[in-house]
N, C-alpha and C. Protein backbone atom coordinates (compact mmCIF):
# COMPACT_ATOMS: atom_id res chain seq x y z
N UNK A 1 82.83 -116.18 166.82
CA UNK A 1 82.34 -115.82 168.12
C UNK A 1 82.84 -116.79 169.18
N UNK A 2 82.65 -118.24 168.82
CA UNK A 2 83.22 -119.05 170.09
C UNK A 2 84.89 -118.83 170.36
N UNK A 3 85.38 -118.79 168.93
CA UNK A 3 87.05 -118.81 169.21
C UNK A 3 87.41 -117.49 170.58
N UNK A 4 86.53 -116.25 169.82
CA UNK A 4 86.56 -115.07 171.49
C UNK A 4 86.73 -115.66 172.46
N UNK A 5 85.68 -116.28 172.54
CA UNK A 5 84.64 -116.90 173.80
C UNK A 5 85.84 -117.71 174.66
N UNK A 6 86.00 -118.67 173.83
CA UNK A 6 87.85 -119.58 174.00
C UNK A 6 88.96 -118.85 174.47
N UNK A 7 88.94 -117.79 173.64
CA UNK A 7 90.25 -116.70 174.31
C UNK A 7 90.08 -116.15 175.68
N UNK A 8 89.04 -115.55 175.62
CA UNK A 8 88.09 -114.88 177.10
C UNK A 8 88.87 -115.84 178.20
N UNK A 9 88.18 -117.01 177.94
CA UNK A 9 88.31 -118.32 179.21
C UNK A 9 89.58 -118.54 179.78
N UNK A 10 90.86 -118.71 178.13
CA UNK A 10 91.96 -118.83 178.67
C UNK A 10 92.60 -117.69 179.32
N UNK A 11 92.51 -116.54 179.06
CA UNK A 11 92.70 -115.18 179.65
C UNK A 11 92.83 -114.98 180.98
N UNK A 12 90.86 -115.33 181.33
CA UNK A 12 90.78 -114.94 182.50
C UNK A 12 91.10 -116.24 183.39
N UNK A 13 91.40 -117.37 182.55
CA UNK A 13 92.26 -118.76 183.56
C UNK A 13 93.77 -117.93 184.13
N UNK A 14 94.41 -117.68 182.97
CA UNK A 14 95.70 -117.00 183.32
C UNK A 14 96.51 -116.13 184.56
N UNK A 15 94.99 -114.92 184.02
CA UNK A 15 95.11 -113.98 185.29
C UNK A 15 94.73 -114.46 186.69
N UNK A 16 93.90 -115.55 187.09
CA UNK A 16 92.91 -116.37 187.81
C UNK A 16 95.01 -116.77 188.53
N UNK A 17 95.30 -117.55 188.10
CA UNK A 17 96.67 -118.09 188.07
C UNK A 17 97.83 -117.16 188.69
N UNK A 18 98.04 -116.15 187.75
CA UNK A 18 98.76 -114.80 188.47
C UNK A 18 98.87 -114.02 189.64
N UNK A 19 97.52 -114.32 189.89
CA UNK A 19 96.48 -113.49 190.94
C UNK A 19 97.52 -114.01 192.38
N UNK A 20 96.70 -115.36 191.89
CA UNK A 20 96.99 -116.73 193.37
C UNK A 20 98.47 -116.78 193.64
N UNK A 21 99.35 -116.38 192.28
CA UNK A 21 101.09 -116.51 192.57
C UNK A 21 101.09 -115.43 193.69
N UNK A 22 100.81 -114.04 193.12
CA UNK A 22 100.84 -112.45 193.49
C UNK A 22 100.59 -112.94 195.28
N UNK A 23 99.42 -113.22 195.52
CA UNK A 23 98.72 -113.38 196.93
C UNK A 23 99.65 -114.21 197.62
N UNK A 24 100.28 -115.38 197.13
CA UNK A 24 100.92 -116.32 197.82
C UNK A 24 102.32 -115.80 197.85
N UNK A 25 102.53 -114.24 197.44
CA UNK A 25 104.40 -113.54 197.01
C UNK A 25 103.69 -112.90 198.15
N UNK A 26 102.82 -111.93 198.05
CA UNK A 26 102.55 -110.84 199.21
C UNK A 26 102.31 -111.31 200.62
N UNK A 27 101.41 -112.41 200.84
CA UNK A 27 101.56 -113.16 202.47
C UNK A 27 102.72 -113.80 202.31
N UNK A 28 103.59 -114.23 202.12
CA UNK A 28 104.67 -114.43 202.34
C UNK A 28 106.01 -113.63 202.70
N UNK A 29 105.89 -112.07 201.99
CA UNK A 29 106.74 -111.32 202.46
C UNK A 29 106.28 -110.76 203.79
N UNK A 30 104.89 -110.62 204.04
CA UNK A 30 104.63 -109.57 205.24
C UNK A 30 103.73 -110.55 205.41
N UNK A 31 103.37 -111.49 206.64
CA UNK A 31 102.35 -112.14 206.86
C UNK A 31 101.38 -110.99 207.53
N UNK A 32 100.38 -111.32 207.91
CA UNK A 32 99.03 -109.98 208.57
C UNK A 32 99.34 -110.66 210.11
N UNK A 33 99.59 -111.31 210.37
CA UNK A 33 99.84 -111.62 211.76
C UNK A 33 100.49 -110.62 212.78
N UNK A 34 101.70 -110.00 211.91
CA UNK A 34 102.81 -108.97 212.11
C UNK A 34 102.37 -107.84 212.41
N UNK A 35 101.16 -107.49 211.58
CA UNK A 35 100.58 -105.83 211.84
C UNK A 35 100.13 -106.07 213.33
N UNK A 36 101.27 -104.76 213.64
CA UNK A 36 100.68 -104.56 215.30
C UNK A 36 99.05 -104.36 215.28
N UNK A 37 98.42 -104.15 216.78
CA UNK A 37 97.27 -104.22 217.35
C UNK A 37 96.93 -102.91 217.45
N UNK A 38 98.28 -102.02 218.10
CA UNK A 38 97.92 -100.74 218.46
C UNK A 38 98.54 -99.92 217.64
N UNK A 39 98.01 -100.00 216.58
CA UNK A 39 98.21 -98.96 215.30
C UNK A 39 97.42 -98.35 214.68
N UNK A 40 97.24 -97.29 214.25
CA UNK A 40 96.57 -96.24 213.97
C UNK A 40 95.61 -97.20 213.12
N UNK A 41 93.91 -96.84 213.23
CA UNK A 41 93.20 -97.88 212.13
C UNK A 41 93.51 -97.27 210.65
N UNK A 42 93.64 -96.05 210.57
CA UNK A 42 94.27 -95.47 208.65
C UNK A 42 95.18 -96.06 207.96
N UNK A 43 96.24 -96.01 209.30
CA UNK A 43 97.39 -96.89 208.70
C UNK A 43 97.43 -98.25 208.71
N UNK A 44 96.51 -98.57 209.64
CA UNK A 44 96.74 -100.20 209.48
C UNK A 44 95.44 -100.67 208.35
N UNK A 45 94.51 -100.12 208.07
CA UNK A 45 93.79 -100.25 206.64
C UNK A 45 94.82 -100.07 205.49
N UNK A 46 95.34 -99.59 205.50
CA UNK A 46 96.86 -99.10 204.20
C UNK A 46 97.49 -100.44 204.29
N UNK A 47 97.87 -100.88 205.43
CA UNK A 47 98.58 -102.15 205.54
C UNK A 47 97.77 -103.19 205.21
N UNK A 48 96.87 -103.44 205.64
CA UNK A 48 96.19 -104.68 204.70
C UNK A 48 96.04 -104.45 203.35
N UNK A 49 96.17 -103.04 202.82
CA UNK A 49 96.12 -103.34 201.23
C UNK A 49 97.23 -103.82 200.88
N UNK A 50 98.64 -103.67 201.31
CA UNK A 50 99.77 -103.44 200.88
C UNK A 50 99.87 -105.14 200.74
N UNK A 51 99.12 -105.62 201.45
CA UNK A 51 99.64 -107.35 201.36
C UNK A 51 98.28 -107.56 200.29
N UNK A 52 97.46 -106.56 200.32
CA UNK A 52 96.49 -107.79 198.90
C UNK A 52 96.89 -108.42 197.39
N UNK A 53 96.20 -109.13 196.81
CA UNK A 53 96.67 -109.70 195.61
C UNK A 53 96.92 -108.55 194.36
N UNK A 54 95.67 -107.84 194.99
CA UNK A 54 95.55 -106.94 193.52
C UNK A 54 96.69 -106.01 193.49
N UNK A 55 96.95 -105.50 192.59
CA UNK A 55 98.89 -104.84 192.01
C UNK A 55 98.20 -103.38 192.30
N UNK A 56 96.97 -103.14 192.01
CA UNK A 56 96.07 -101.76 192.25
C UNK A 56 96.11 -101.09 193.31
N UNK A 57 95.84 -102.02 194.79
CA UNK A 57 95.02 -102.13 196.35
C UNK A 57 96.90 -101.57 196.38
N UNK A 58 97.90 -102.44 195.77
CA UNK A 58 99.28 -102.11 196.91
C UNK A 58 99.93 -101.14 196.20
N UNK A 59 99.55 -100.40 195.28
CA UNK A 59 100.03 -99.50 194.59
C UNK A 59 99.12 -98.06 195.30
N UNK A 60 98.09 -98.48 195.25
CA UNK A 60 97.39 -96.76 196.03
C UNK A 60 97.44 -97.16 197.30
N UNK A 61 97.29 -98.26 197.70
CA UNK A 61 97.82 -98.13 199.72
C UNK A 61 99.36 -97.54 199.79
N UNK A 62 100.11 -98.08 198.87
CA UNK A 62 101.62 -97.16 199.12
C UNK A 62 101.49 -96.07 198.84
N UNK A 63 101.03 -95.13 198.05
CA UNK A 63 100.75 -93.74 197.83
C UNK A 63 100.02 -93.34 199.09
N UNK A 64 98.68 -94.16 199.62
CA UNK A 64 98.54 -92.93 200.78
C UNK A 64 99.23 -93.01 201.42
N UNK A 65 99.84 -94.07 201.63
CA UNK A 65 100.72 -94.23 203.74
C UNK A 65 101.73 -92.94 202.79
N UNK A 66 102.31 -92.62 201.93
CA UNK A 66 103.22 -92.10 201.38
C UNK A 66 102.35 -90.36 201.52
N UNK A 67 101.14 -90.51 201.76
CA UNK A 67 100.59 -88.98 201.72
C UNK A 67 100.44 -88.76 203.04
N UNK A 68 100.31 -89.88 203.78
CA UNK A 68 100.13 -89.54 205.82
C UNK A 68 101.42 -88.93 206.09
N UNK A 69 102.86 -89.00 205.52
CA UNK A 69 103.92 -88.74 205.73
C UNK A 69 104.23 -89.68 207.42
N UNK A 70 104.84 -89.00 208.16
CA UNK A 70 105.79 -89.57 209.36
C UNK A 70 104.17 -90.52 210.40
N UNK A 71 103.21 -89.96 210.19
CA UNK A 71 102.21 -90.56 210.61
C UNK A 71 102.27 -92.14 210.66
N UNK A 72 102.53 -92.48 209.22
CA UNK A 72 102.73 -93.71 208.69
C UNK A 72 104.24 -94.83 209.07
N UNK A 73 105.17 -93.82 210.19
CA UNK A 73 106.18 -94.89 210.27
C UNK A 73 105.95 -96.71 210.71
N UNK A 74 104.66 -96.39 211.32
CA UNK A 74 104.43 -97.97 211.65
C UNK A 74 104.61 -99.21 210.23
N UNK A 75 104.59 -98.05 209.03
CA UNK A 75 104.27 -99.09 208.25
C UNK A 75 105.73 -99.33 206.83
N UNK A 76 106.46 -98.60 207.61
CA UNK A 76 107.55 -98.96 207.48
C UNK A 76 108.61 -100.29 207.13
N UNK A 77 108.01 -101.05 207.93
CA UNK A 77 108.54 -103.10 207.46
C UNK A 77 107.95 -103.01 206.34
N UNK A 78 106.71 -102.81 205.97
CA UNK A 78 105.78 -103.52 205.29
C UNK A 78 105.79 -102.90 204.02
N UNK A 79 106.61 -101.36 203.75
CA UNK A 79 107.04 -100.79 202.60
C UNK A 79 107.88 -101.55 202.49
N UNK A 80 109.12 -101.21 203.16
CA UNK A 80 110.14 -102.26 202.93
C UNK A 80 110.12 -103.62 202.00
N UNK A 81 109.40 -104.28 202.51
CA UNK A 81 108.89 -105.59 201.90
C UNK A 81 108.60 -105.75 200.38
N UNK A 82 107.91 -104.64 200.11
CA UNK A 82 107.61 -104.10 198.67
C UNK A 82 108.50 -103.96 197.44
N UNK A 83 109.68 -103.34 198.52
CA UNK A 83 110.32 -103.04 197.59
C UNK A 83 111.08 -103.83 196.29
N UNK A 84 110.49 -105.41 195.96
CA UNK A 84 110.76 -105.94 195.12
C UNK A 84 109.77 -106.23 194.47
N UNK A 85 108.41 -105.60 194.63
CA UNK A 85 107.20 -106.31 194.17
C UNK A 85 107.12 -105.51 192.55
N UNK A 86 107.44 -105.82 191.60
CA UNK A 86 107.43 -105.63 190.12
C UNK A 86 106.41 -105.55 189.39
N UNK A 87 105.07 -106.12 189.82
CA UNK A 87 104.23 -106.01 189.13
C UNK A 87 103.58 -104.80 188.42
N UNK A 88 103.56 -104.37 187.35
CA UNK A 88 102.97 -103.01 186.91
C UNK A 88 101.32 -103.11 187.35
N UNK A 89 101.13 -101.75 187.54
CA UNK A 89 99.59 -100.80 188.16
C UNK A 89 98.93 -100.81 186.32
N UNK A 90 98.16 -101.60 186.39
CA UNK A 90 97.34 -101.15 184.94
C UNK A 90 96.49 -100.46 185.08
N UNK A 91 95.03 -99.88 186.50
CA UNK A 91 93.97 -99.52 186.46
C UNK A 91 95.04 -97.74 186.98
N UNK A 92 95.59 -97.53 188.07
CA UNK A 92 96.23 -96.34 188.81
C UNK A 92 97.38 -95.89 187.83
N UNK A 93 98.35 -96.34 187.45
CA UNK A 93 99.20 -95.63 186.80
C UNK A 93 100.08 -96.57 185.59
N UNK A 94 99.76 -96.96 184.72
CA UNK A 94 100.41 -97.78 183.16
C UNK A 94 102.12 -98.06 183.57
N UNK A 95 102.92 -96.98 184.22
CA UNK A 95 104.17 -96.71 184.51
C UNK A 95 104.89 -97.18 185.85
N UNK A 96 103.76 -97.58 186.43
CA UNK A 96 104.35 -97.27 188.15
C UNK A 96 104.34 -99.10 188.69
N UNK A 97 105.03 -99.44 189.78
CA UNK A 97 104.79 -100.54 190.25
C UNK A 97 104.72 -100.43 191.45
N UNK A 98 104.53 -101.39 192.63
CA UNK A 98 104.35 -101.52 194.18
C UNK A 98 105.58 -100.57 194.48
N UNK A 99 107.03 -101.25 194.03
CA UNK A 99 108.14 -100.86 194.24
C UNK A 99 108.20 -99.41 194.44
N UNK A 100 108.10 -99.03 192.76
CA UNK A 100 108.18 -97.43 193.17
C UNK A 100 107.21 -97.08 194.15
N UNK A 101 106.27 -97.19 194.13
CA UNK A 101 105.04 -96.30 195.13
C UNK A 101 105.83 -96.75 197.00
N UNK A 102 106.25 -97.85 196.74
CA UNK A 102 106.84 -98.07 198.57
C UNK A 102 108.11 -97.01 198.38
N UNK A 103 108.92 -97.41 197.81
CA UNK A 103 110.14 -96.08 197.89
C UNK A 103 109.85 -94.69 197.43
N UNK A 104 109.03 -94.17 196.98
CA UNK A 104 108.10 -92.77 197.18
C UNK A 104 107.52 -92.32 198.58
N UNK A 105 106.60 -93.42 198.87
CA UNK A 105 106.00 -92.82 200.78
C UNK A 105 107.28 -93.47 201.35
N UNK A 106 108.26 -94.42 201.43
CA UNK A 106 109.08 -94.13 202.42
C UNK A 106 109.96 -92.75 202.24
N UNK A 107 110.41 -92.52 201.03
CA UNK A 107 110.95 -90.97 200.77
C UNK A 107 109.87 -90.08 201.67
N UNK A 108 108.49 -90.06 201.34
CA UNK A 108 107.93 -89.10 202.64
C UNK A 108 107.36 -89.63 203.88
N UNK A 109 107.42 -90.96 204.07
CA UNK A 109 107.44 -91.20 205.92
C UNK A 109 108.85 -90.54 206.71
N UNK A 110 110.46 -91.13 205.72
CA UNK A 110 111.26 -91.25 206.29
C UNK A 110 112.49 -90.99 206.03
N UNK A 111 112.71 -89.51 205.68
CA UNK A 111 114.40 -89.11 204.44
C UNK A 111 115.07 -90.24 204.43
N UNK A 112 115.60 -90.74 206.02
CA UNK A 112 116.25 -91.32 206.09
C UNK A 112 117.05 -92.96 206.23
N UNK A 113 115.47 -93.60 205.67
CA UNK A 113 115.21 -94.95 205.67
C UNK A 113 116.32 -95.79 204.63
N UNK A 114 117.03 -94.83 203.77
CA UNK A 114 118.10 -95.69 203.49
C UNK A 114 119.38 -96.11 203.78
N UNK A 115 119.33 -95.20 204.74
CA UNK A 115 120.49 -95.56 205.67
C UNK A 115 120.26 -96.43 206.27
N UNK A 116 119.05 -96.99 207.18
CA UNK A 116 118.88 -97.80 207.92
C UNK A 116 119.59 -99.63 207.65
N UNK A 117 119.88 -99.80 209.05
CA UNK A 117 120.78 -101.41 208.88
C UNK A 117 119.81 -102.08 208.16
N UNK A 118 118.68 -102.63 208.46
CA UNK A 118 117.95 -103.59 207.55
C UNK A 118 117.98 -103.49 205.88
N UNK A 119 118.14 -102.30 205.51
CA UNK A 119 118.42 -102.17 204.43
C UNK A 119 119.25 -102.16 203.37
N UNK A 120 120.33 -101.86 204.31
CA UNK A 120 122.00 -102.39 203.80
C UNK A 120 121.72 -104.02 203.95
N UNK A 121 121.51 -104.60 204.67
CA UNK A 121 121.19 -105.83 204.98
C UNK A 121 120.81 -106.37 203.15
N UNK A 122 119.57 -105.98 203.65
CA UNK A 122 118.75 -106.19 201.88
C UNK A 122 119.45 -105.98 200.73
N UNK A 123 120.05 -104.96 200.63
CA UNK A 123 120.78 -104.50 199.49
C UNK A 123 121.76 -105.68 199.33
N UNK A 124 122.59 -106.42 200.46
CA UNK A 124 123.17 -107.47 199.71
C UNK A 124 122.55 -108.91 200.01
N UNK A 125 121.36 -109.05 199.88
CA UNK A 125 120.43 -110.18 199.63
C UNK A 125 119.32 -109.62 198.26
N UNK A 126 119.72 -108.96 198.15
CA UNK A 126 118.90 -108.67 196.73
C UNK A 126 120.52 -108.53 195.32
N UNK A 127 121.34 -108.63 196.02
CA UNK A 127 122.50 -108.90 195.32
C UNK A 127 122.99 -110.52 195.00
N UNK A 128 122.56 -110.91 196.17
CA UNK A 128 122.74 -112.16 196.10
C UNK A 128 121.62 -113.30 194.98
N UNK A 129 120.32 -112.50 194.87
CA UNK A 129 119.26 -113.00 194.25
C UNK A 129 119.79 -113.00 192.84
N UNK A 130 120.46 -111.79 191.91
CA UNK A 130 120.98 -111.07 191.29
C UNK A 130 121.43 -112.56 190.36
N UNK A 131 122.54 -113.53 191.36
CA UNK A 131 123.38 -114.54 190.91
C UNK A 131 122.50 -115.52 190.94
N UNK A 132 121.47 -115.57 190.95
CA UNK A 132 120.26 -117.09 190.37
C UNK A 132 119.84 -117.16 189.47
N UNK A 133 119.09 -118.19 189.14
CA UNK A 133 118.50 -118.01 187.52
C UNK A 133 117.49 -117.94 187.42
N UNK A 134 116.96 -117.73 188.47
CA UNK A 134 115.46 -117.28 188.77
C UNK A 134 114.92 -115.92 188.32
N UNK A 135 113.90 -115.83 187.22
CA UNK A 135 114.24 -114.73 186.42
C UNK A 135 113.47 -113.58 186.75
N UNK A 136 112.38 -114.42 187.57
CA UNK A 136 111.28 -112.60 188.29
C UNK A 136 111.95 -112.73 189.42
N UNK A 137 112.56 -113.25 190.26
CA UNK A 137 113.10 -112.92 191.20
C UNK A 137 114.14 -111.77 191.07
N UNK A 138 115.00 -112.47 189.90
CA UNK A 138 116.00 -111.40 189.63
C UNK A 138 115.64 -109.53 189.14
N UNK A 139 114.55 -109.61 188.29
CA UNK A 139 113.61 -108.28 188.53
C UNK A 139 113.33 -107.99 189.46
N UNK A 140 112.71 -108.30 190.26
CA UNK A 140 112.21 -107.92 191.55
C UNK A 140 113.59 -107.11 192.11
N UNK A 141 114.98 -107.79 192.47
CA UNK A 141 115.82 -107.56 193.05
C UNK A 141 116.41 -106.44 192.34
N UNK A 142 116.47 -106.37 191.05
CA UNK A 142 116.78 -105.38 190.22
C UNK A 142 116.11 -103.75 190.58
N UNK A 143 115.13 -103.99 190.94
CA UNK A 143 114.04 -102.90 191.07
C UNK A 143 114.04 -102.38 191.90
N UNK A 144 114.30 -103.51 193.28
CA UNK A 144 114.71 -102.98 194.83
C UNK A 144 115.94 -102.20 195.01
N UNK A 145 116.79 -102.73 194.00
CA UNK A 145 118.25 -101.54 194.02
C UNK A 145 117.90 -100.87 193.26
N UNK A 146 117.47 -100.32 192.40
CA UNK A 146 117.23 -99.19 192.06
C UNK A 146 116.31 -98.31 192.83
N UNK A 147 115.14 -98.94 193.68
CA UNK A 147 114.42 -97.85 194.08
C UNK A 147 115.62 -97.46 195.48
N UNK A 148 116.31 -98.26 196.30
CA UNK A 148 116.81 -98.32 197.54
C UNK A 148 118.10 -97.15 197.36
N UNK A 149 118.53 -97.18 196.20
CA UNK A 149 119.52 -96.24 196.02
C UNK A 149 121.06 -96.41 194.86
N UNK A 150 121.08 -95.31 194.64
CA UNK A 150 122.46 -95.18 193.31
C UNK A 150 123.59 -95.83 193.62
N UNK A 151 123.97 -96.00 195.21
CA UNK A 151 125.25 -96.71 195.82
C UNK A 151 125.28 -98.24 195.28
N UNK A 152 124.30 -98.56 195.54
CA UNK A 152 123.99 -100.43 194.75
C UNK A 152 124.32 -100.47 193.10
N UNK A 153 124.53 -99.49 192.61
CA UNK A 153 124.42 -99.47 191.55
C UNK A 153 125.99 -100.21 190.92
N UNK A 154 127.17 -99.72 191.63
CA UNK A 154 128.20 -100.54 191.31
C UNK A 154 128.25 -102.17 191.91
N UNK A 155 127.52 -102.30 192.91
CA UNK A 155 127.56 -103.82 193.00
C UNK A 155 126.79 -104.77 192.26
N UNK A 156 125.51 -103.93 191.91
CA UNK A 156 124.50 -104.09 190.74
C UNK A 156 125.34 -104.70 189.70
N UNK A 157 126.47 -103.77 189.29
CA UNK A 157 126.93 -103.97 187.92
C UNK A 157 128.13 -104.84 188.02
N UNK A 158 128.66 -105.59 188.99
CA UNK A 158 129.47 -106.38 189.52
C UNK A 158 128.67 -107.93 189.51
N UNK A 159 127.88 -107.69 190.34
CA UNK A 159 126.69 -108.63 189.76
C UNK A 159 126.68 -109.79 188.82
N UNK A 160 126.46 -108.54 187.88
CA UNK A 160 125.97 -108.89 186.70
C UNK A 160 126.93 -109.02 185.07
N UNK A 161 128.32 -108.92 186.00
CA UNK A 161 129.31 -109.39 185.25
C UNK A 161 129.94 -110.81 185.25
C-alpha cells in the first residue's frame, strides 16, 4: 500500500513539473498582454484558453474558435503560435494535439492562412529549429510543418539529412 502511495506522490510531483514547463512554453509564445481590448468577449475567452497550462483548455479553445469560423480571425496570431505545441489531449481526444486543433480552426477561420508572409517566415524558423539538438523543440517544429503544409515537406527532408 505505501509503495502506491510513493508512486502516487512521484507522479503527481512529475505532472506538477510538466504543468509549470507547459505554462511557462504557452506565456511565452503569446503573452495575454497582446489580446486586444476590443475583441469579441467569445473569442477572446477562447484566447485565454489557448495560452492555459492545461493541453485540454488549448485543445477545445482551438476547436471552438475553429467552430466560430471567420468570426474568430482576431485569433489568428494566437493559433499561429500553437502551431508547435505537441502536447497530446488525454481527457478530449487520445490522438489530437494543440497543433492539430490550431491548423483545423485556422483551415475554418481562414483557407488562406498558409499563404500568409508570417508563415513562410515560420516555416523557415521551424526549419532552422530542425538543426538543434534540442529534442521537443525539434517535435514541436516537426509538427508545425506538417500541420502548415506538404510544401515544407522537401525542406523538412533536407533538414534532416
Amino acid at each position: 500500500m505505501k509503495r502506491s502511495r510513493v508512486i502516487s506522490v512521484i507522479v503527481l510531483f512529475l505532472l506538477t513539473l510538466l504543468t509549470a514547463s507547459i505554462s511557462a512554453r504557452a506565456a511565452q509564445l503569446t503573452p495575454r498582454g497582446k489580446i486586444p481590448t476590443d475583441i469579441q468577449f467569445e473569442v477572446k475567452e477562447q484566447i485565454n484558453l489557448l495560452l492555459s497550462s492545461e493541453v485540454d483548455d488549448r485543445v477545445g479553445a482551438a476547436r471552438e474558435l475553429g467552430n466560430m469560423g471567420g468570426e474568430a480571425k482576431r485569433a489568428i496570431p494566437f493559433l499561429l503560435g500553437m502551431l508547435d505545441d505537441s502536447y497530446f489531449s488525454f481527457r478530449i481526444d487520445f490522438s489530437t494535439t494543440p497543433s492539430d486543433e490550431a491548423a483545423h480552426a485556422l483551415d475554418n477561420i481562414d483557407s488562406e492562412w498558409r499563404s500568409r508572409k508570417s508563415v513562410k517566415k515560420a516555416i523557415e524558423e521551424y526549419i532552422d529549429i530542425l538543426r538543434t539538438n534540442d529534442v521537443s523543440n525539434r517535435r514541436g517544429a516537426v509538427l508545425a510543418l506538417k500541420n502548415i503544409s506538404s510544401s515544407a515537406v522537401e525542406p523538412l527532408i533536407t533538414a534532416l539529412q
